[in-house]
N, C-alpha and C. Protein backbone atom coordinates (compact mmCIF):
# COMPACT_ATOMS: atom_id res chain seq x y z
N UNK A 1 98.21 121.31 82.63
CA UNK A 1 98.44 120.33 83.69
C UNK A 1 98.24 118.92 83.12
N UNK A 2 98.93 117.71 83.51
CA UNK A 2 98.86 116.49 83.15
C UNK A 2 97.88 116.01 83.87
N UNK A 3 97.34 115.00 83.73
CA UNK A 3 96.32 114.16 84.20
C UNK A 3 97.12 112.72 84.74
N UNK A 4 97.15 111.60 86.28
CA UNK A 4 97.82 110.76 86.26
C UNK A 4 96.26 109.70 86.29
N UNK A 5 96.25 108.74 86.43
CA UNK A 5 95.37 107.63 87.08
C UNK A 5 95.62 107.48 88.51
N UNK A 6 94.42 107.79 89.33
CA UNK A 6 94.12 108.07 90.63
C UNK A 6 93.59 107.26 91.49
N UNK A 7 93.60 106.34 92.53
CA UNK A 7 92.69 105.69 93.11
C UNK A 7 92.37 106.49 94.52
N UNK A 8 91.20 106.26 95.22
CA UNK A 8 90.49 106.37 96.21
C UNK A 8 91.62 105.71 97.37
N UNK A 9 91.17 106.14 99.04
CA UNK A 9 91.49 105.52 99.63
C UNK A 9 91.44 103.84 99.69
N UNK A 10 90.00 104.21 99.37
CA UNK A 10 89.16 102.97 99.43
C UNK A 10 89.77 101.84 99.18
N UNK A 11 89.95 102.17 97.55
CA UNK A 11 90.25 101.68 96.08
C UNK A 11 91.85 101.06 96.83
N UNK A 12 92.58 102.11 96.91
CA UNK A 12 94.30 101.60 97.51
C UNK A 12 93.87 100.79 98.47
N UNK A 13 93.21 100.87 99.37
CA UNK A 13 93.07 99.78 100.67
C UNK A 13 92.86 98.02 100.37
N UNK A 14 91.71 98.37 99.07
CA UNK A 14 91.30 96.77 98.34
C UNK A 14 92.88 96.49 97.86
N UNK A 15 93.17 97.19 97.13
CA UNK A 15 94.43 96.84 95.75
C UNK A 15 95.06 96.24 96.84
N UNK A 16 95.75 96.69 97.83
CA UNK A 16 96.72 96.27 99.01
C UNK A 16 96.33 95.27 99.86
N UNK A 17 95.30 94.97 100.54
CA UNK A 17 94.51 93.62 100.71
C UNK A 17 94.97 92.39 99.72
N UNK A 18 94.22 92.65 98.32
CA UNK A 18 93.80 92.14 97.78
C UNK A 18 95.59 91.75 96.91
N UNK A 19 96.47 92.25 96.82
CA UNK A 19 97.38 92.16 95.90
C UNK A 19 98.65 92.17 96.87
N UNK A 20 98.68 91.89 98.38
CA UNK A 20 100.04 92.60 99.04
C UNK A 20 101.26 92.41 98.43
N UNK A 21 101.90 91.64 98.66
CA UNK A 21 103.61 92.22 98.51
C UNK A 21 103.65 92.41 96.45
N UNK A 22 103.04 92.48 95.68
CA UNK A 22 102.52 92.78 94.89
C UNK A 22 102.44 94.63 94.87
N UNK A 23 101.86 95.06 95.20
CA UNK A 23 101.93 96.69 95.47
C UNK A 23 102.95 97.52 96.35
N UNK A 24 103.20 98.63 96.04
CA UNK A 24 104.02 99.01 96.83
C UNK A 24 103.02 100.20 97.08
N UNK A 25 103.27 100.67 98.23
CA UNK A 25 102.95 102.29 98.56
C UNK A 25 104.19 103.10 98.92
N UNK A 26 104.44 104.28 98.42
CA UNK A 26 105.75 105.15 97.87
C UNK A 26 105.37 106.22 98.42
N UNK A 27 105.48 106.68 99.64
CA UNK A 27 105.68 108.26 100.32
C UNK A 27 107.21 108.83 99.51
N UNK A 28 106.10 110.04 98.65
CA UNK A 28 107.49 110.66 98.31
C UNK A 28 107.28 112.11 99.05
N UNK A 29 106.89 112.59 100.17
CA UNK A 29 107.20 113.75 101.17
C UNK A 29 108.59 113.65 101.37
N UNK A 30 108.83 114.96 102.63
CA UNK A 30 109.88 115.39 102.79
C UNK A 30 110.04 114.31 104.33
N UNK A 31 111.33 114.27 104.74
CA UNK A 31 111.61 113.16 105.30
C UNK A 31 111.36 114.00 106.75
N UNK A 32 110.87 115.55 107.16
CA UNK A 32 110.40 115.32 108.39
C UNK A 32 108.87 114.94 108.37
N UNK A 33 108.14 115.23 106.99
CA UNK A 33 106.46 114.91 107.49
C UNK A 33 106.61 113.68 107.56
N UNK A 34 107.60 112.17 106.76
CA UNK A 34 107.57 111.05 106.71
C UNK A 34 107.98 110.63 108.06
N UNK A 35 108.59 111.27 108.91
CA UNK A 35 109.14 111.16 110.21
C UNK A 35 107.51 111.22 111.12
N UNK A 36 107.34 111.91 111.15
CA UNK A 36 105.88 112.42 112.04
C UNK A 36 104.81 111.71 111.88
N UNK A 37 104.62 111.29 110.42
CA UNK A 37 103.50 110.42 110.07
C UNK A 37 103.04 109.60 109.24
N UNK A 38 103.31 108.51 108.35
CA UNK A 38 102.93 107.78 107.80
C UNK A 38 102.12 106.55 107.73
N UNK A 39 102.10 106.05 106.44
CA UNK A 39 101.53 104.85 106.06
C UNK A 39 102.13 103.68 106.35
N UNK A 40 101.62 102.85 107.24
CA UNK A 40 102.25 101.52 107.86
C UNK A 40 103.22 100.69 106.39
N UNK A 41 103.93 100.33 106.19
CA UNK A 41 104.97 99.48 105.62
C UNK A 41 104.88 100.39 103.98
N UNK A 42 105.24 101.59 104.28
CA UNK A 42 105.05 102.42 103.14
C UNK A 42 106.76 102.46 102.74
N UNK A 43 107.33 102.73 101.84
CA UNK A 43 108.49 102.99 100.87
C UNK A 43 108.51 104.24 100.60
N UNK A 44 109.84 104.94 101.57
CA UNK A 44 110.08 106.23 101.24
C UNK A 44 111.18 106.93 100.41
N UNK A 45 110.57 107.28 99.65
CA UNK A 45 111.50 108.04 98.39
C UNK A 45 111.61 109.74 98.60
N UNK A 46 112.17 110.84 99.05
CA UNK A 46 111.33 111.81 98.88
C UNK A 46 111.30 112.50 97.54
N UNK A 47 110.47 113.01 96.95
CA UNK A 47 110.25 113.50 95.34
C UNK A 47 111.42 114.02 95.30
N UNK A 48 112.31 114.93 95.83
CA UNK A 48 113.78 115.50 95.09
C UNK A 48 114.61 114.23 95.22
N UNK A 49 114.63 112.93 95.62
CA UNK A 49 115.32 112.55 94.78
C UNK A 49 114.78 111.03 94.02
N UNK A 50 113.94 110.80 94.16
CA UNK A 50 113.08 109.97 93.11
C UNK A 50 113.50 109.78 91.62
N UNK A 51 114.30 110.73 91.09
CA UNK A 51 114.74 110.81 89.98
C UNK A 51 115.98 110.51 89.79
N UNK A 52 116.72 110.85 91.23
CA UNK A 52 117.99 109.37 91.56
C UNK A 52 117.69 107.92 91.58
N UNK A 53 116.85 107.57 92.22
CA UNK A 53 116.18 106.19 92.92
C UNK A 53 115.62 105.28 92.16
N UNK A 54 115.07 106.29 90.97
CA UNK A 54 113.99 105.63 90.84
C UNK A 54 114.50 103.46 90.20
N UNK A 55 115.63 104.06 89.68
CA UNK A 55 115.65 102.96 89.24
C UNK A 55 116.25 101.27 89.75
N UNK A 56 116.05 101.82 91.62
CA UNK A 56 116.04 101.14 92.45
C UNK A 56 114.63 100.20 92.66
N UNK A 57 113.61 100.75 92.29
CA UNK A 57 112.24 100.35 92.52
C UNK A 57 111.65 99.03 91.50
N UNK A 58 111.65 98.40 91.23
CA UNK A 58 111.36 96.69 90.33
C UNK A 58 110.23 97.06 89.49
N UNK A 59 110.62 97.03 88.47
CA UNK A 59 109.07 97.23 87.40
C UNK A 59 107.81 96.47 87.72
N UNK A 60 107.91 95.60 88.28
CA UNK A 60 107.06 94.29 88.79
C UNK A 60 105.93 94.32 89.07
N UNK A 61 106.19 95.63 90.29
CA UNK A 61 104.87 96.02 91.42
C UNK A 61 104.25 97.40 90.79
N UNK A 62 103.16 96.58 91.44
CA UNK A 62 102.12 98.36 91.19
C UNK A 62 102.48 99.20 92.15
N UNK A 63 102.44 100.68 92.23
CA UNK A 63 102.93 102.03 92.83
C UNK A 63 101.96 102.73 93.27
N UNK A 64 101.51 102.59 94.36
CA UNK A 64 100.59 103.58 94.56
C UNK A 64 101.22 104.84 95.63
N UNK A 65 101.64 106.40 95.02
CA UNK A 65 102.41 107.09 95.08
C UNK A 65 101.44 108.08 96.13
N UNK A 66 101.90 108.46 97.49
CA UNK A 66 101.74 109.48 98.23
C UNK A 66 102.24 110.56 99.13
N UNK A 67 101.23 111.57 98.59
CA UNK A 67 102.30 112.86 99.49
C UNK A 67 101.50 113.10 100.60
N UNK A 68 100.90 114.34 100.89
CA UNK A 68 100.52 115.14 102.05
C UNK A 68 98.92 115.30 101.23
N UNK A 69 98.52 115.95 99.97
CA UNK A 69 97.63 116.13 99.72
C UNK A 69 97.43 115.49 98.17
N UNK A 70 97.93 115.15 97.66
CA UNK A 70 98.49 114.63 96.30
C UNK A 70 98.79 115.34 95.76
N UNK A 71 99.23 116.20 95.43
CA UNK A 71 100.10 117.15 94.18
C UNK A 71 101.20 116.63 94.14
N UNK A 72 102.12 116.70 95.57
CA UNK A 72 103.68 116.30 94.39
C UNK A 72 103.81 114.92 94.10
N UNK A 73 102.36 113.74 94.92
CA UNK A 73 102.22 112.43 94.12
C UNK A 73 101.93 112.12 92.86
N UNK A 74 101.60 113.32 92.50
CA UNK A 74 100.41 113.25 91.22
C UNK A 74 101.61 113.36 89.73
N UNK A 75 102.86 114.51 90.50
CA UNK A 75 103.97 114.58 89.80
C UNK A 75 104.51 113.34 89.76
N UNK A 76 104.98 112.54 91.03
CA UNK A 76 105.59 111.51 90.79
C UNK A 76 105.23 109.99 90.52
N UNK A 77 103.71 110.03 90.28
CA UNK A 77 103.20 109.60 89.68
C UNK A 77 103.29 109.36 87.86
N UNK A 78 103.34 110.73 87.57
CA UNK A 78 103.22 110.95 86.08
C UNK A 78 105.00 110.75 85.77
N UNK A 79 105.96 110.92 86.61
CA UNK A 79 106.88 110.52 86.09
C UNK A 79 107.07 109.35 86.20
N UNK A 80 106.87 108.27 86.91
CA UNK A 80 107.02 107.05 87.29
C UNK A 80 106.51 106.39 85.91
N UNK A 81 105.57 106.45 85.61
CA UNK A 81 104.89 105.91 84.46
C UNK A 81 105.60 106.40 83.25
N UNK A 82 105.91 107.88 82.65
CA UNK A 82 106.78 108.18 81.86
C UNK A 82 107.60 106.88 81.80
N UNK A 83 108.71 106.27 82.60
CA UNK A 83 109.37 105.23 82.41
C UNK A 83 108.98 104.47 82.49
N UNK A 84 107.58 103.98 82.59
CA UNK A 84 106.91 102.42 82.07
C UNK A 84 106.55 101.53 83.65
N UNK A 85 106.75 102.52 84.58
CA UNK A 85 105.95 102.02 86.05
C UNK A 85 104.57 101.60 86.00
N UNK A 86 104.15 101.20 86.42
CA UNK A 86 102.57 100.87 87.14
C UNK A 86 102.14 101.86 88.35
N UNK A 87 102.53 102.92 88.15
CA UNK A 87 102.00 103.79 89.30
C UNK A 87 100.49 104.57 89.15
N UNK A 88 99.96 105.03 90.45
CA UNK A 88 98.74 105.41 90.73
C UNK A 88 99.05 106.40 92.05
N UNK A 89 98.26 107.11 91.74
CA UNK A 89 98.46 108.86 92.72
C UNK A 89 96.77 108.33 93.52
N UNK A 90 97.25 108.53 94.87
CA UNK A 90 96.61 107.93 96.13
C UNK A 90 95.57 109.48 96.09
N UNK A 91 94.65 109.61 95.62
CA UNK A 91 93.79 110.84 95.61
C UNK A 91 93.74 111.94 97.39
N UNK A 92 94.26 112.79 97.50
CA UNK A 92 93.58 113.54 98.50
C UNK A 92 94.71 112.97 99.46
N UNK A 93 96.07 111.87 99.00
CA UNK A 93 96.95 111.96 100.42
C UNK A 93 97.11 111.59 101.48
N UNK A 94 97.89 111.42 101.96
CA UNK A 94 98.07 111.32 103.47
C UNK A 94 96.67 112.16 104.78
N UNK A 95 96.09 112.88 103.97
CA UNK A 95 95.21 113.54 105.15
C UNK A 95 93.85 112.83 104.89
N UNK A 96 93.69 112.01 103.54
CA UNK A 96 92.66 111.93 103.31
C UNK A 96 92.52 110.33 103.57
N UNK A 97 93.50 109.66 104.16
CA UNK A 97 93.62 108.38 104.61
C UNK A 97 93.06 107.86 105.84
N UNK A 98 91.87 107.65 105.93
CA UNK A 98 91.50 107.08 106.68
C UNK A 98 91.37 105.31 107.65
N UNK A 99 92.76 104.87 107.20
CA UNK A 99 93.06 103.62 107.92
C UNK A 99 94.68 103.57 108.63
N UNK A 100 94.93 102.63 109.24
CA UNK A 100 95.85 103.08 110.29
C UNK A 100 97.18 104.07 109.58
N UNK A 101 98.16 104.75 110.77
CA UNK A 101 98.42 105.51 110.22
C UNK A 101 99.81 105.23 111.41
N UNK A 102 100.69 105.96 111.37
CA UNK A 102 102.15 105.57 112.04
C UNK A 102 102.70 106.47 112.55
N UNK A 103 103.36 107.10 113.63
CA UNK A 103 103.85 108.24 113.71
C UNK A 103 105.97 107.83 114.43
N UNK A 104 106.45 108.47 114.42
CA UNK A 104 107.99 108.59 115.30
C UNK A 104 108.54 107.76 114.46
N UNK A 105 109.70 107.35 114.79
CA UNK A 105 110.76 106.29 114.48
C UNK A 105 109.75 105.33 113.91
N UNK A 106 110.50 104.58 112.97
CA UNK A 106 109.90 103.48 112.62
C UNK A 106 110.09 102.38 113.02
């Protein structure tokens, strides 16, 4: 298994404060859990096709990449960086997010 660089909720909450339009946050779920529930002004990619997209996304910003629990962030994490991204796998996910959170239509 690969290893990516991980931050805390916490940790993503400062970076995003502290750095906004500067960071991006990247839901790469499937587009009904992204439907049901997300991260307020989050960027949705879903992981099958991220590997189309990706090179829609600006080298610029930091990436902080989330799924449902982090595994398939942790993948698209480690590929993001493969091509020289600034990305970071949001530890523990969407469930483990404890600040506001979004649900229906956007």
């Amino acid at each position: 298994m690969f290893s990516v660089p991980e931050v805390t909720p916490e940790e993503a909450k400062k970076i995003l404060e502290e750095e906004g339009d500067k960071v991006v946050l990247l839901d790469v779920r499937t587009p009904p859990e992204h439907f049901q529930l997300r991260i307020p002004n989050s960027l949705f990619i879903p992981l099958d096709e991220l590997r189309f997209k990706y090179n829609e996304l600006p080298k610029d910003k930091k990436y902080i990449v989330y799924c449902r629990s982090g595994e398939r962030s942790a993948f698209a994490t480690y590929f993001l960086r493969q091509l020289g991204y600034e990305a970071y796998n949001l530890a523990g996910g969407i469930i483990t997010w404890p600040y506001e959170k979004e649900s229906g239509a956007a």
